[in-house]
N, C-alpha and C. Protein backbone atom coordinates (compact mmCIF):
# COMPACT_ATOMS: atom_id res chain seq x y z
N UNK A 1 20.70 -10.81 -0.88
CA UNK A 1 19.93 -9.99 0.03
C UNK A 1 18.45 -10.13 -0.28
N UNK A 2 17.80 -10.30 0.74
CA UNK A 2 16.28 -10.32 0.43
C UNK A 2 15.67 -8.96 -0.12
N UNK A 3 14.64 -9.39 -0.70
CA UNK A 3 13.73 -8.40 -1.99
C UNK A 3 12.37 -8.03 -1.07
N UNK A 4 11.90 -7.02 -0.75
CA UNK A 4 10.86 -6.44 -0.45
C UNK A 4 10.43 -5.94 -1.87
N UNK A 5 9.19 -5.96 -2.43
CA UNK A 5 8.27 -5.11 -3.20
C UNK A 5 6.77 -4.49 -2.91
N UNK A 6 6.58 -3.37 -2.37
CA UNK A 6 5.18 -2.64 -1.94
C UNK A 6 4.80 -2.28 -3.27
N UNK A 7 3.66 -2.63 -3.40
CA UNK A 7 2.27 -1.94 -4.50
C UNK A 7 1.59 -1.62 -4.10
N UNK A 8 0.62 -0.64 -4.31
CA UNK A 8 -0.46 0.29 -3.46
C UNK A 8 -1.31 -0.18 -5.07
N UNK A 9 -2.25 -1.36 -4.68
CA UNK A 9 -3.84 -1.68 -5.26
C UNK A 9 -3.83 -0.81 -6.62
N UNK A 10 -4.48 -1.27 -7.49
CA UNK A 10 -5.20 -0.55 -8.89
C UNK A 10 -5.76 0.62 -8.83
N UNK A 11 -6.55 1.39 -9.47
CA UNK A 11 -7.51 2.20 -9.34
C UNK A 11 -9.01 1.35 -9.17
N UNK A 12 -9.60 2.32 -8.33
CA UNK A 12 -10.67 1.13 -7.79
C UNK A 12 -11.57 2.27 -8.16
N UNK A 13 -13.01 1.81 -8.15
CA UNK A 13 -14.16 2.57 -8.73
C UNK A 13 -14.09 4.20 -7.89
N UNK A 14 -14.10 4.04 -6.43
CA UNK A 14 -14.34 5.31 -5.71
C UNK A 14 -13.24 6.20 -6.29
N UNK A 15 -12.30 5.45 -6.30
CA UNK A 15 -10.55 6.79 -6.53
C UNK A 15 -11.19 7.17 -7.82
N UNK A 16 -11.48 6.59 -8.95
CA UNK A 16 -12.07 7.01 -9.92
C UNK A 16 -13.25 8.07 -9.97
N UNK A 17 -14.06 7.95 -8.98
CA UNK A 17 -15.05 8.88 -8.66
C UNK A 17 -14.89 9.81 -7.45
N UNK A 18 -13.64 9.86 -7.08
CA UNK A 18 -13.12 10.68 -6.34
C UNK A 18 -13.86 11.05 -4.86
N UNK A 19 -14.34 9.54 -4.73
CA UNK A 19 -14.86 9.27 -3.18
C UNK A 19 -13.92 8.87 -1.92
N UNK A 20 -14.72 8.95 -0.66
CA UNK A 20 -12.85 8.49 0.34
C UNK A 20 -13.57 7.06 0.36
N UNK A 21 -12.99 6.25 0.45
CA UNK A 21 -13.35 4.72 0.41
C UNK A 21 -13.03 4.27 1.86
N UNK A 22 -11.42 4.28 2.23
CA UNK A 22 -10.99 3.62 3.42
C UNK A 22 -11.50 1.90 3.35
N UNK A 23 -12.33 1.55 4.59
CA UNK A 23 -12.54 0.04 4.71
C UNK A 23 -14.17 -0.38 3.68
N UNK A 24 -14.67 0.37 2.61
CA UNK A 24 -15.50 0.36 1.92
C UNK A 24 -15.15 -0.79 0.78
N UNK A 25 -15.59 -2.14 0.93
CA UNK A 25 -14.98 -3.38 0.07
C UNK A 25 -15.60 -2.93 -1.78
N UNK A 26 -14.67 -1.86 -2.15
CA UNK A 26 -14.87 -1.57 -4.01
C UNK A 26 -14.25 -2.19 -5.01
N UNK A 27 -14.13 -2.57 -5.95
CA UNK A 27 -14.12 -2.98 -6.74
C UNK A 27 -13.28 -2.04 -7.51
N UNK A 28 -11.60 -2.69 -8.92
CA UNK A 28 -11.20 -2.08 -9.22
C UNK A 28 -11.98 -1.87 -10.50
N UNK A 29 -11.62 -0.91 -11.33
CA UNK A 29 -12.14 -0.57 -11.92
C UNK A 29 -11.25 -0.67 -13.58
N UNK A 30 -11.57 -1.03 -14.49
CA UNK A 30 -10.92 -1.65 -16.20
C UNK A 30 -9.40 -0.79 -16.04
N UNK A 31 -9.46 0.47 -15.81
CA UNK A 31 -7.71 0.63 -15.51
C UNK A 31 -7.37 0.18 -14.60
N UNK A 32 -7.61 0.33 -13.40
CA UNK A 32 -7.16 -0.57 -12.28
C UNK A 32 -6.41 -1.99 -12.30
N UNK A 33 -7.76 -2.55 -13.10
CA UNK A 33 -7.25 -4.27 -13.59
C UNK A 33 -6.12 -3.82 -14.54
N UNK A 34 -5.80 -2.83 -15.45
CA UNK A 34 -4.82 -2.87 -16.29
C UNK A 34 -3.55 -2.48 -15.43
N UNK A 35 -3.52 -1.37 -14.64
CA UNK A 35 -2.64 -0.62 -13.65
C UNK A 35 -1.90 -2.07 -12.98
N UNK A 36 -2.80 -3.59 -12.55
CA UNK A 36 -1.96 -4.13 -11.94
C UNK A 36 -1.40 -5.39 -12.51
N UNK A 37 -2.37 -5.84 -13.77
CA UNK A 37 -1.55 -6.55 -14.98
C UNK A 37 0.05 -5.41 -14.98
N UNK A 38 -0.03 -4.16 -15.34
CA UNK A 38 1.52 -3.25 -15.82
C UNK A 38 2.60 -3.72 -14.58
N UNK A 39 1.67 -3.49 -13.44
CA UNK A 39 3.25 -3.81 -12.07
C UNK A 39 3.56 -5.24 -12.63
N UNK A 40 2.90 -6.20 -12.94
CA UNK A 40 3.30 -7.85 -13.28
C UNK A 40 4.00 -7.96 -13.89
N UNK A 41 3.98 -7.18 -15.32
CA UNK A 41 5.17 -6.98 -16.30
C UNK A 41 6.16 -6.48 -15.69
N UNK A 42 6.22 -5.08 -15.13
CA UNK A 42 7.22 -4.42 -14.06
C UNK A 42 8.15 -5.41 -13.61
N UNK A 43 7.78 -6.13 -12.62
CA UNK A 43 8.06 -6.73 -11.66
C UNK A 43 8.64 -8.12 -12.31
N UNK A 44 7.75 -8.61 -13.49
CA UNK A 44 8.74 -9.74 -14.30
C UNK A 44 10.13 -9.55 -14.92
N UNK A 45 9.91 -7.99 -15.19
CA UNK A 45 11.23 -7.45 -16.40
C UNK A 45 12.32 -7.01 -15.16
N UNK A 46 11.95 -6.93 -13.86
CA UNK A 46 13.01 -6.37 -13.20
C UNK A 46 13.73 -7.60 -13.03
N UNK A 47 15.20 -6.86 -12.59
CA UNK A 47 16.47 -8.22 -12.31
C UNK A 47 16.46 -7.92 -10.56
N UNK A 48 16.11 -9.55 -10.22
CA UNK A 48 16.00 -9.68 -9.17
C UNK A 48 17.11 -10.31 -8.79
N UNK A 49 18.01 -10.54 -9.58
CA UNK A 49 18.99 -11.48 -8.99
C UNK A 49 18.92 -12.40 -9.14
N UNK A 50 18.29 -13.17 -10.10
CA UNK A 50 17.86 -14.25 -10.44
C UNK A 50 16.59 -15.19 -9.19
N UNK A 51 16.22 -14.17 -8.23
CA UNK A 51 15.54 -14.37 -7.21
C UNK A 51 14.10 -14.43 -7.36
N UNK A 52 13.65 -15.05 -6.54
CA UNK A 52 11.73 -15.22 -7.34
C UNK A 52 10.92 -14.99 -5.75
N UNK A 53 9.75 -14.74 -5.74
CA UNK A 53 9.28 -14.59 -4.64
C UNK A 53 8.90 -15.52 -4.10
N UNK A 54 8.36 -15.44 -2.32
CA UNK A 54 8.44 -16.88 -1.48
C UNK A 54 7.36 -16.70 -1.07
N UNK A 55 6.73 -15.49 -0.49
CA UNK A 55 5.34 -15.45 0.22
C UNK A 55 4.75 -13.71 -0.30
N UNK A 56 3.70 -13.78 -0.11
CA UNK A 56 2.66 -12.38 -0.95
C UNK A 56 1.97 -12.29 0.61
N UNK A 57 1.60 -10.81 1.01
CA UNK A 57 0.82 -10.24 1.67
C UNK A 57 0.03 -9.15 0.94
N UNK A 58 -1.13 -9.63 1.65
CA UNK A 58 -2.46 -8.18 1.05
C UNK A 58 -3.10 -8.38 1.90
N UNK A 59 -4.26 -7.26 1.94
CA UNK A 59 -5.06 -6.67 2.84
C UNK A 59 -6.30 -7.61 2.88
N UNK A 60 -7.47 -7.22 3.87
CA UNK A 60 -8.72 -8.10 3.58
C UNK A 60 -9.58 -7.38 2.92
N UNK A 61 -9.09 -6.54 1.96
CA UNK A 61 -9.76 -5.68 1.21
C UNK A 61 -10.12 -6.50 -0.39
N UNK A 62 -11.10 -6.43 -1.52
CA UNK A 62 -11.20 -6.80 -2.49
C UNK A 62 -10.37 -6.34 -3.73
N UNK A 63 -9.92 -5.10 -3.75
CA UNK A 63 -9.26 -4.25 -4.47
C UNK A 63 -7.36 -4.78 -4.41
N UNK A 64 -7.23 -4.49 -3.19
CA UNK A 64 -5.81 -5.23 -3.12
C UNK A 64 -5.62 -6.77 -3.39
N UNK A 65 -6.55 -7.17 -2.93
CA UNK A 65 -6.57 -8.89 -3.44
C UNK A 65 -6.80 -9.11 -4.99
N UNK A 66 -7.38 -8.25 -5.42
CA UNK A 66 -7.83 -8.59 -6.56
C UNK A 66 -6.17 -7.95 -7.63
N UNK A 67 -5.63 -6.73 -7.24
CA UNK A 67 -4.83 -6.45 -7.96
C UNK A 67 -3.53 -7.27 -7.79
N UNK A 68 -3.14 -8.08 -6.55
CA UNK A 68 -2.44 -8.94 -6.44
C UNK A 68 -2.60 -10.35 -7.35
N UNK A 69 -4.15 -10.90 -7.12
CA UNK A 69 -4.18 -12.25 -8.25
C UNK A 69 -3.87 -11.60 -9.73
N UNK A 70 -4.47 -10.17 -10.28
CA UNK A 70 -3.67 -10.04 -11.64
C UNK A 70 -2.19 -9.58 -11.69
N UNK A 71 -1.42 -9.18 -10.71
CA UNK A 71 -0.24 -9.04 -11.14
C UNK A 71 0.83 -10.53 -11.10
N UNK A 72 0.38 -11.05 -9.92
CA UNK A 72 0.59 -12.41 -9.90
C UNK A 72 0.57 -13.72 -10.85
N UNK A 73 -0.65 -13.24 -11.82
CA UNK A 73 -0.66 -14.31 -12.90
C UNK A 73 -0.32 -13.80 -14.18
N UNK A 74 -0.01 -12.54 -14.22
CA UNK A 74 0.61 -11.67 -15.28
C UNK A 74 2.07 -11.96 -15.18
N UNK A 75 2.77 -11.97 -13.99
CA UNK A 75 4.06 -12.16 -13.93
C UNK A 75 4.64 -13.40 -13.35
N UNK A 76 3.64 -14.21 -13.65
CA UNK A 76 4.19 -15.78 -13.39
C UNK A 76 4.47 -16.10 -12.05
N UNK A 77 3.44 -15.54 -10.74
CA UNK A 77 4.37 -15.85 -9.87
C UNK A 77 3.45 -16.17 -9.45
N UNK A 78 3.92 -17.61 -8.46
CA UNK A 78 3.13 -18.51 -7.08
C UNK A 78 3.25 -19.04 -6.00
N UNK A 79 2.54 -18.13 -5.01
CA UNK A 79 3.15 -18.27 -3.94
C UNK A 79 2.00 -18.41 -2.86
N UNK A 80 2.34 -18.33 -1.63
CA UNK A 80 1.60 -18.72 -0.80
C UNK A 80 1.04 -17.16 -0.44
N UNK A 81 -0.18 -16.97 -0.18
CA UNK A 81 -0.80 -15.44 0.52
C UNK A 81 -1.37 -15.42 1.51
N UNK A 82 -1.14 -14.51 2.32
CA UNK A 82 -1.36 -14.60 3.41
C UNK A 82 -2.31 -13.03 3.46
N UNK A 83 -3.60 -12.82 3.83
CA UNK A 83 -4.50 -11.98 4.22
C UNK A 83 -5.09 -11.08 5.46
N UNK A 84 -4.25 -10.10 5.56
CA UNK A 84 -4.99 -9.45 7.00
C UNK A 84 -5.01 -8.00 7.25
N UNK A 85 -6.12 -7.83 7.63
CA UNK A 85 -6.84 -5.88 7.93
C UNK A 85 -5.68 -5.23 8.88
N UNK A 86 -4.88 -5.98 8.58
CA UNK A 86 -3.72 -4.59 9.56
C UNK A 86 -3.02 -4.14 8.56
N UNK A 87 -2.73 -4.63 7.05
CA UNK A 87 -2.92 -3.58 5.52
C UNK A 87 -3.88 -3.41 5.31
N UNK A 88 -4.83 -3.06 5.78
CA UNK A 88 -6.31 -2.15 5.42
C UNK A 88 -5.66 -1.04 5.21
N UNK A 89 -6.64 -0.20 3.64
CA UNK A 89 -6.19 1.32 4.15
C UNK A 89 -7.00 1.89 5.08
N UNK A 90 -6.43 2.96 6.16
CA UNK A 90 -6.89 4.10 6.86
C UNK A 90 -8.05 3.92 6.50
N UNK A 91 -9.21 3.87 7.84
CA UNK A 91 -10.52 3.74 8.28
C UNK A 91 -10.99 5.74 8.16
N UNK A 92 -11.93 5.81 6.97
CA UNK A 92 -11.79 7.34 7.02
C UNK A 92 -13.31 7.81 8.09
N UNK A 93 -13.91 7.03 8.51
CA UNK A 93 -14.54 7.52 9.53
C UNK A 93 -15.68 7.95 9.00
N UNK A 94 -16.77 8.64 9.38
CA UNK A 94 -17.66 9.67 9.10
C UNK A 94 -17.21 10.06 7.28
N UNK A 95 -16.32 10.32 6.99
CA UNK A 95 -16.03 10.42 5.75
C UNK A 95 -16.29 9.36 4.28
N UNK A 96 -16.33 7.88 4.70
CA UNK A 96 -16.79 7.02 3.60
C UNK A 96 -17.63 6.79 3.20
N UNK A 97 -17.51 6.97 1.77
CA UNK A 97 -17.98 7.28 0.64
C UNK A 97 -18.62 8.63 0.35
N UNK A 98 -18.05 9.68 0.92
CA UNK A 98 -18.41 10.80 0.75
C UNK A 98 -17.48 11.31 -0.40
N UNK A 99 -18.04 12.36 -1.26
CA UNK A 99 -16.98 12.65 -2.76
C UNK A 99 -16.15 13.99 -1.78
N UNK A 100 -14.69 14.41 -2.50
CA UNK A 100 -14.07 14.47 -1.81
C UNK A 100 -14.00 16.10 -1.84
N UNK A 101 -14.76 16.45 -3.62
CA UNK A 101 -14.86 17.75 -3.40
C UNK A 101 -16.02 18.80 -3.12
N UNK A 102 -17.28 17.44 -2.87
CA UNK A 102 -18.19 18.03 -1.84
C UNK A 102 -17.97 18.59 -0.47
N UNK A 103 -16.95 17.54 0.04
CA UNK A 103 -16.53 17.55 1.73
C UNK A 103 -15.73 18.81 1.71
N UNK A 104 -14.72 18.95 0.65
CA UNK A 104 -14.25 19.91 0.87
C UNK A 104 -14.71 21.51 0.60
N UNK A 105 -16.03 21.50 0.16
CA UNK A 105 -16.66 22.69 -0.38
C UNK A 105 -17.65 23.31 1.35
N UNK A 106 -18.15 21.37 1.99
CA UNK A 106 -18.59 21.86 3.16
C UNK A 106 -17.52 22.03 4.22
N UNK A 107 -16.54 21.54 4.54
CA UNK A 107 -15.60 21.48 5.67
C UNK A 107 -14.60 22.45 4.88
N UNK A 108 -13.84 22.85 4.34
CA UNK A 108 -13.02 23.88 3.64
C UNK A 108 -12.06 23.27 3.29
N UNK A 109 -11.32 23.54 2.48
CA UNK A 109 -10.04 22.93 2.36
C UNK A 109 -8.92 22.48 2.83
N UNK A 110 -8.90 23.72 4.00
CA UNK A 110 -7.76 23.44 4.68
C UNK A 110 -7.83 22.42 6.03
N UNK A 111 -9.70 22.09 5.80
CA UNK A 111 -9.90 21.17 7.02
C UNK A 111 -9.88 19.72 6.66
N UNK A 112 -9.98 19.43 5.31
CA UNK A 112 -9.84 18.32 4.60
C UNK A 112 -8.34 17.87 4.12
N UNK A 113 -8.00 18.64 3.59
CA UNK A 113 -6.33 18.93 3.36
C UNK A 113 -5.59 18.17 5.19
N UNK A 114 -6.13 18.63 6.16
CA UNK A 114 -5.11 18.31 7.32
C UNK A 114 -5.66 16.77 7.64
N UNK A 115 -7.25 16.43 7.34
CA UNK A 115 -8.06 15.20 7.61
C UNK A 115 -6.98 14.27 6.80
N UNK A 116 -6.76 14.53 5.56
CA UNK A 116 -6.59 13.59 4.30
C UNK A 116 -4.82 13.51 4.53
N UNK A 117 -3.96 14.36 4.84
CA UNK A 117 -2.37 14.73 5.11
C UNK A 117 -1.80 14.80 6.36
N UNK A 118 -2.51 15.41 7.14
CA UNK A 118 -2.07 15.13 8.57
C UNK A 118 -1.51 14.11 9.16
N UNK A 119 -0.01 13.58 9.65
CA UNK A 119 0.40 12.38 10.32
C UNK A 119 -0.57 12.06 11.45
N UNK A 120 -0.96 13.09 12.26
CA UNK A 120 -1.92 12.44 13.62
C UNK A 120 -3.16 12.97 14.00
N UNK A 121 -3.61 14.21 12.72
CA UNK A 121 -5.05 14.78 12.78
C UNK A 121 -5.97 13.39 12.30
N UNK A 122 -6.94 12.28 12.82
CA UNK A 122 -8.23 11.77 12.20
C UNK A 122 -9.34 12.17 11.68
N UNK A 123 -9.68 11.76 10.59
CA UNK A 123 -10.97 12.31 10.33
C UNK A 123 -12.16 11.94 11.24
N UNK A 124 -13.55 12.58 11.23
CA UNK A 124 -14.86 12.63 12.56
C UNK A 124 -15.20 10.60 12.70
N UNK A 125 -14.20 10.25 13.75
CA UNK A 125 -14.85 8.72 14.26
C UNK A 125 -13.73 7.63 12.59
N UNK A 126 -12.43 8.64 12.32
CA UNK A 126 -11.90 7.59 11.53
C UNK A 126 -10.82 7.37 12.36
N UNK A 127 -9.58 7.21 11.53
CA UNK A 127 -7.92 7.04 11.26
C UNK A 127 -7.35 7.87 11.09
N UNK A 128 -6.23 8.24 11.56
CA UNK A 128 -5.06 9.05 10.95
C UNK A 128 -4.07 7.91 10.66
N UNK A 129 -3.07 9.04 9.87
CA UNK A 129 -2.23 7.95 9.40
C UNK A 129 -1.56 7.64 10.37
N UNK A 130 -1.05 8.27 11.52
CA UNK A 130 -0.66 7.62 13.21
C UNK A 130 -1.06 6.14 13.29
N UNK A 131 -2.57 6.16 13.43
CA UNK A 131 -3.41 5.04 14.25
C UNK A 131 -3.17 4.18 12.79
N UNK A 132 -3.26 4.34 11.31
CA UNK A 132 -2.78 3.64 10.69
C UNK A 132 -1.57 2.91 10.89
N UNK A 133 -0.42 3.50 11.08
CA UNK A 133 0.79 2.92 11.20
C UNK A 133 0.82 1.91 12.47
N UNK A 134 0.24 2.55 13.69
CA UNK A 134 0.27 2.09 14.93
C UNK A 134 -0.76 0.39 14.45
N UNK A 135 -1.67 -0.13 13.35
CA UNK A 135 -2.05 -1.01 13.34
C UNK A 135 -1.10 -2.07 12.69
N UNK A 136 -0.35 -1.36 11.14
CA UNK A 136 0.12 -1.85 10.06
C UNK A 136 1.53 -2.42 10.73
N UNK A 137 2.54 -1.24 11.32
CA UNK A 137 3.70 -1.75 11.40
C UNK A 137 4.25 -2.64 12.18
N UNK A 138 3.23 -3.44 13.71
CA UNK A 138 3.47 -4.08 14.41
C UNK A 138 3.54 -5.74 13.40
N UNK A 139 2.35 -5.39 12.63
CA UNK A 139 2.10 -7.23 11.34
C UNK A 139 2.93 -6.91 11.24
N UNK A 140 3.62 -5.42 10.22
CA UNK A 140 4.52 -5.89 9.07
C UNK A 140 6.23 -6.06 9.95
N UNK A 141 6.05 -5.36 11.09
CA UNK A 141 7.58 -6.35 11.94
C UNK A 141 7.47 -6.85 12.29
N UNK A 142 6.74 -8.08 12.81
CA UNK A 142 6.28 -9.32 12.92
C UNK A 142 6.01 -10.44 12.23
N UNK A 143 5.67 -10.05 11.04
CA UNK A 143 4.89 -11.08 9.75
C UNK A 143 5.98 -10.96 8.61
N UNK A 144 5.83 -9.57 8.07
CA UNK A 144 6.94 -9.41 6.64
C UNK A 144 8.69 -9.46 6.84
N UNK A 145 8.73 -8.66 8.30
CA UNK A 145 9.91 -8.82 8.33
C UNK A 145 10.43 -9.64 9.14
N UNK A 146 9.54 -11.17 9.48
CA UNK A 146 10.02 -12.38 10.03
C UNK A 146 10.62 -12.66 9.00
N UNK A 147 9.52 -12.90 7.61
CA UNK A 147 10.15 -13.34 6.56
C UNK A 147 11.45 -12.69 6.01
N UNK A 148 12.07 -11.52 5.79
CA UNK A 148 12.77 -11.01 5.76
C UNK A 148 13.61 -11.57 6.24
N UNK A 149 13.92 -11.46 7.67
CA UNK A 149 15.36 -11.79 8.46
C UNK A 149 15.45 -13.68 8.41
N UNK A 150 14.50 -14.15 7.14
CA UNK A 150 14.84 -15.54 7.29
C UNK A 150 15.76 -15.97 5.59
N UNK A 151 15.27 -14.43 5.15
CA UNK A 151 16.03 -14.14 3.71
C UNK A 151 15.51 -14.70 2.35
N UNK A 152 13.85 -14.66 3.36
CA UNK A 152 12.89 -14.81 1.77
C UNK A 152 12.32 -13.32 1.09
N UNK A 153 11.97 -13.50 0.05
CA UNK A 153 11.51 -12.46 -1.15
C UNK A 153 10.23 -12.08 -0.87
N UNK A 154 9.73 -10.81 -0.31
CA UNK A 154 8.45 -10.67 -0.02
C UNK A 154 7.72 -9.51 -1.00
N UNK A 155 6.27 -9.76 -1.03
CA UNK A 155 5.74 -9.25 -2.16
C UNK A 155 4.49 -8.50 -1.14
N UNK A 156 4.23 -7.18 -1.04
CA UNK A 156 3.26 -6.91 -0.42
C UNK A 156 2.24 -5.91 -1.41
N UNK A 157 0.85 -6.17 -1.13
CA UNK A 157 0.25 -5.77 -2.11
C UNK A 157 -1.11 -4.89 -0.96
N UNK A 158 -1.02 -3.47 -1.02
CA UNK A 158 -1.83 -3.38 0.01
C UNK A 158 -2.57 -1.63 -0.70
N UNK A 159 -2.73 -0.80 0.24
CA UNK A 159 -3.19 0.68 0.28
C UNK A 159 -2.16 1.87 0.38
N UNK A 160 -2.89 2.90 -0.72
CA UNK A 160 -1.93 3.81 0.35
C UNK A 160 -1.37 4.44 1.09
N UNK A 161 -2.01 4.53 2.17
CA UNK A 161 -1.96 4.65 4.02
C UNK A 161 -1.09 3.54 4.57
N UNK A 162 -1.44 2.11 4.49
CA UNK A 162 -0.59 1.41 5.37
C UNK A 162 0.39 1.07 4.33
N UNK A 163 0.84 1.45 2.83
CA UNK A 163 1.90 1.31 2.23
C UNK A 163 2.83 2.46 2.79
N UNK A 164 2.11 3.67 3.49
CA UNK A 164 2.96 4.96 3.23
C UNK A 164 3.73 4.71 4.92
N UNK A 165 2.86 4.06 5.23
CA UNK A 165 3.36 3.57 7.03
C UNK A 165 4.66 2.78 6.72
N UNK A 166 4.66 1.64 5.70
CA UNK A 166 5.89 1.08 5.79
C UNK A 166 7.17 1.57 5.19
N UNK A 167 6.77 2.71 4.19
CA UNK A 167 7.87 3.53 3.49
C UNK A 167 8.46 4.24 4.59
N UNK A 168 7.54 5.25 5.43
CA UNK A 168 8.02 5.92 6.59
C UNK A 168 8.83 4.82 7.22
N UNK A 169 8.83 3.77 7.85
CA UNK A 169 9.53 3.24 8.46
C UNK A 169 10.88 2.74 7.77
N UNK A 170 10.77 2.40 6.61
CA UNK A 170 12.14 2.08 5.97
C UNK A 170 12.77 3.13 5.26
N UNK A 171 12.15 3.92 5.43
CA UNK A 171 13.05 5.16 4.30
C UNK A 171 13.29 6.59 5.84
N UNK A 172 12.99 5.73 6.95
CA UNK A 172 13.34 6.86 7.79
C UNK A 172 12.49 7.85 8.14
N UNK A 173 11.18 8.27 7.52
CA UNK A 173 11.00 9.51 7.27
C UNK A 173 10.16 9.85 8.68
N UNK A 174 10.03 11.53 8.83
CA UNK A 174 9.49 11.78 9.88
C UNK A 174 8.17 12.13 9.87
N UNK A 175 7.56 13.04 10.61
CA UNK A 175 6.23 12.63 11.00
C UNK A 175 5.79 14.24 10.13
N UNK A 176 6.84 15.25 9.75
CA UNK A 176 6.79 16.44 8.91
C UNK A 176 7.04 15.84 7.33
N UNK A 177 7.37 14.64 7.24
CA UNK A 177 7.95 14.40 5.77
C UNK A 177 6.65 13.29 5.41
N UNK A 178 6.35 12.78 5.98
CA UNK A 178 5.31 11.57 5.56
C UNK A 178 4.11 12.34 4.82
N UNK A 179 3.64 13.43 5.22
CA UNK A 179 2.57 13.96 4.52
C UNK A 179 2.56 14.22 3.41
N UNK A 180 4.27 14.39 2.77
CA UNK A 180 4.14 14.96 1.12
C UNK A 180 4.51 13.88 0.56
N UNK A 181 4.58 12.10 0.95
CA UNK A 181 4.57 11.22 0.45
C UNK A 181 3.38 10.59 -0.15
N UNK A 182 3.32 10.54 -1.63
CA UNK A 182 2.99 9.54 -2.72
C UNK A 182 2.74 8.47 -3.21
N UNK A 183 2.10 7.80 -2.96
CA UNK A 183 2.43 6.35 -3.55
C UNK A 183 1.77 6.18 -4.85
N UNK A 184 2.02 6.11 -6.08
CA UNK A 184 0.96 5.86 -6.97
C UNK A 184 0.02 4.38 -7.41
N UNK A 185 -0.56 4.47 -7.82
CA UNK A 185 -1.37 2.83 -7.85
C UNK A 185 -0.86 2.38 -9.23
N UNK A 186 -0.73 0.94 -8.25
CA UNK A 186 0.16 0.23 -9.57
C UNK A 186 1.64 0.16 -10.10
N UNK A 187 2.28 0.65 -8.77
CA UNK A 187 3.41 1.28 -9.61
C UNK A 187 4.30 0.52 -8.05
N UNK A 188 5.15 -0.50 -8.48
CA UNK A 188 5.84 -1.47 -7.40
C UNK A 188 7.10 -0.84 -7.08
N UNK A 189 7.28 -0.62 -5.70
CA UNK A 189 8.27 0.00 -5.22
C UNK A 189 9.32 -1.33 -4.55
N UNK A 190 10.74 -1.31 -5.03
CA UNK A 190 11.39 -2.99 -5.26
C UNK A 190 12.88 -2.46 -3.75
N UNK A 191 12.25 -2.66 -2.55
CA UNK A 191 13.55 -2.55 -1.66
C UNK A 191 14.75 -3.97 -1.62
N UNK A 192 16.22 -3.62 -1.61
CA UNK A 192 16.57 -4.94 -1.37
C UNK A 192 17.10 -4.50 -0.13
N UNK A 193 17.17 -5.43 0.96
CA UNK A 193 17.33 -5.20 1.83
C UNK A 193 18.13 -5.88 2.75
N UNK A 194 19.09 -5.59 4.27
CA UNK A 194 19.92 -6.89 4.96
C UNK A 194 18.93 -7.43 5.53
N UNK A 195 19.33 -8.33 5.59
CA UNK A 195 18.17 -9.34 6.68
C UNK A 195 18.16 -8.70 8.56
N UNK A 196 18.60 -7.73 8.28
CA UNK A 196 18.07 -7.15 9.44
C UNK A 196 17.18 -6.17 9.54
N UNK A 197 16.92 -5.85 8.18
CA UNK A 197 15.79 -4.72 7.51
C UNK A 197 16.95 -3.68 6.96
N UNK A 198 18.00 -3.20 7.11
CA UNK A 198 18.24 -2.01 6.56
C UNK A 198 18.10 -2.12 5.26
N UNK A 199 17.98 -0.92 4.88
CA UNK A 199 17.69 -1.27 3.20
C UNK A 199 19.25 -0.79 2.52
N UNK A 200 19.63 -1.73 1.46
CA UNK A 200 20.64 -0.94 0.97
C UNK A 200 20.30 -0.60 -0.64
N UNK A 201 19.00 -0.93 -1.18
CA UNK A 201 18.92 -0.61 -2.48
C UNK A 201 17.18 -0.15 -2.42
N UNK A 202 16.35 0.69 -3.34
CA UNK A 202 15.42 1.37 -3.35
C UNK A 202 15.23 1.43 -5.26
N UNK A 203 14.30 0.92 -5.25
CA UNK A 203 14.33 1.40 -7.18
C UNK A 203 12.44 1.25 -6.99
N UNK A 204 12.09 2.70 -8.11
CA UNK A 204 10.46 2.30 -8.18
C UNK A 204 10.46 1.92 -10.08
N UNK A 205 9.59 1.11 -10.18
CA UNK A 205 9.37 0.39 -11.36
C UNK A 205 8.52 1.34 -12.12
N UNK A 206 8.75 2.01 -13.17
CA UNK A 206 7.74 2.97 -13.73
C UNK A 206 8.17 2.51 -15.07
């Protein structure tokens, strides 16, 4: 059965300084680079079935690219990559690079809280995670899960907005459940799956 693995990028300087970044090209930051050396190990020590990967997707972001070439050469793997802004994370609008508990001291909490969690509230001239998904999941059933239903091993290395778009779609979830979803950085989530997409196995690498 083919192998899906989602990683949601390192820690990058802004998450560190607790800015909204969205399409802001940052740089990870010395844990970050370590956060995605750890998925490489992860991802080497897991049993794949004796299965190896065939093609890598990431975003046109620096952060996801960059945590992909270190987990990639940490865990021995080479493959062909393929690059495109429909894994961008969520465009935060009026909000980038603003710190997050300034915004929320001027806009209140509970108006930032629905900006930042909300399935279809956007932040002023951004994204919600809606218009996120509505960009991400057309590539990724088109692009990842061509590869999929041809029963190659795919490795996606992206954000966590259009990572949380593709979990919603394979784990079912609804548009009340997506908001209290998680992704942590660095931390490879390993689906195996039929080549028609259902998933029949789910393990996160910690």
């Amino acid at each position: 059965m083919p192998i899906l693995a989602l990683v949601r990028h390192g820690q990058s300087l802004w998450n560190l300084e607790n800015r909204f970044t969205g399409w802001v090209d940052v740089p990870l930051t010395p844990a970050g680079e370590e956060e995605a050396r750890q998925a490489g190990h992860r991802l080497a020590a897991h049993d794949l079935g004796g299965a190896s990967f065939h093609v890598a997707y990431t975003s046109a972001l620096v952060r996801a690219q960059e945590t992909l070439r270190l987990l990639a050469e940490t865990a021995g793997i080479e493959v062909p990559v393929i690059r495109d802004q429909a894994l961008n994370e969520r465009h935060y609008g009026d909000l980038q690079g603003l710190d997050k508990k300034d915004t929320a001291e001027r806009y209140g909490d509970d108006q930032v809280h629905i900006w930042r969690r909300s399935f279809a509230t956007p932040p002023p001239n951004g994204e919600s995670l809606k218009d996120t998904a509505a960009r991400t999941l057309p590539f990724f059933d088109r692009a990842v899960m061509g590869d999929i239903r041809q029963g190659k091993n795919v490795l996606v290395v992206a954000h966590g907005n259009s990572n949380r778009a593709i979990v919603m779609r394979l784990d079912e979830l609804s548009e009340d459940e997506v908001p209290g979803l998680e992704l942590a950085t660095g931390v490879p989530l390993v689906y195996e799956l039929d080549e028609d997409g259902t998933v029949r196995d789910k393990q996160t690498l910690t």
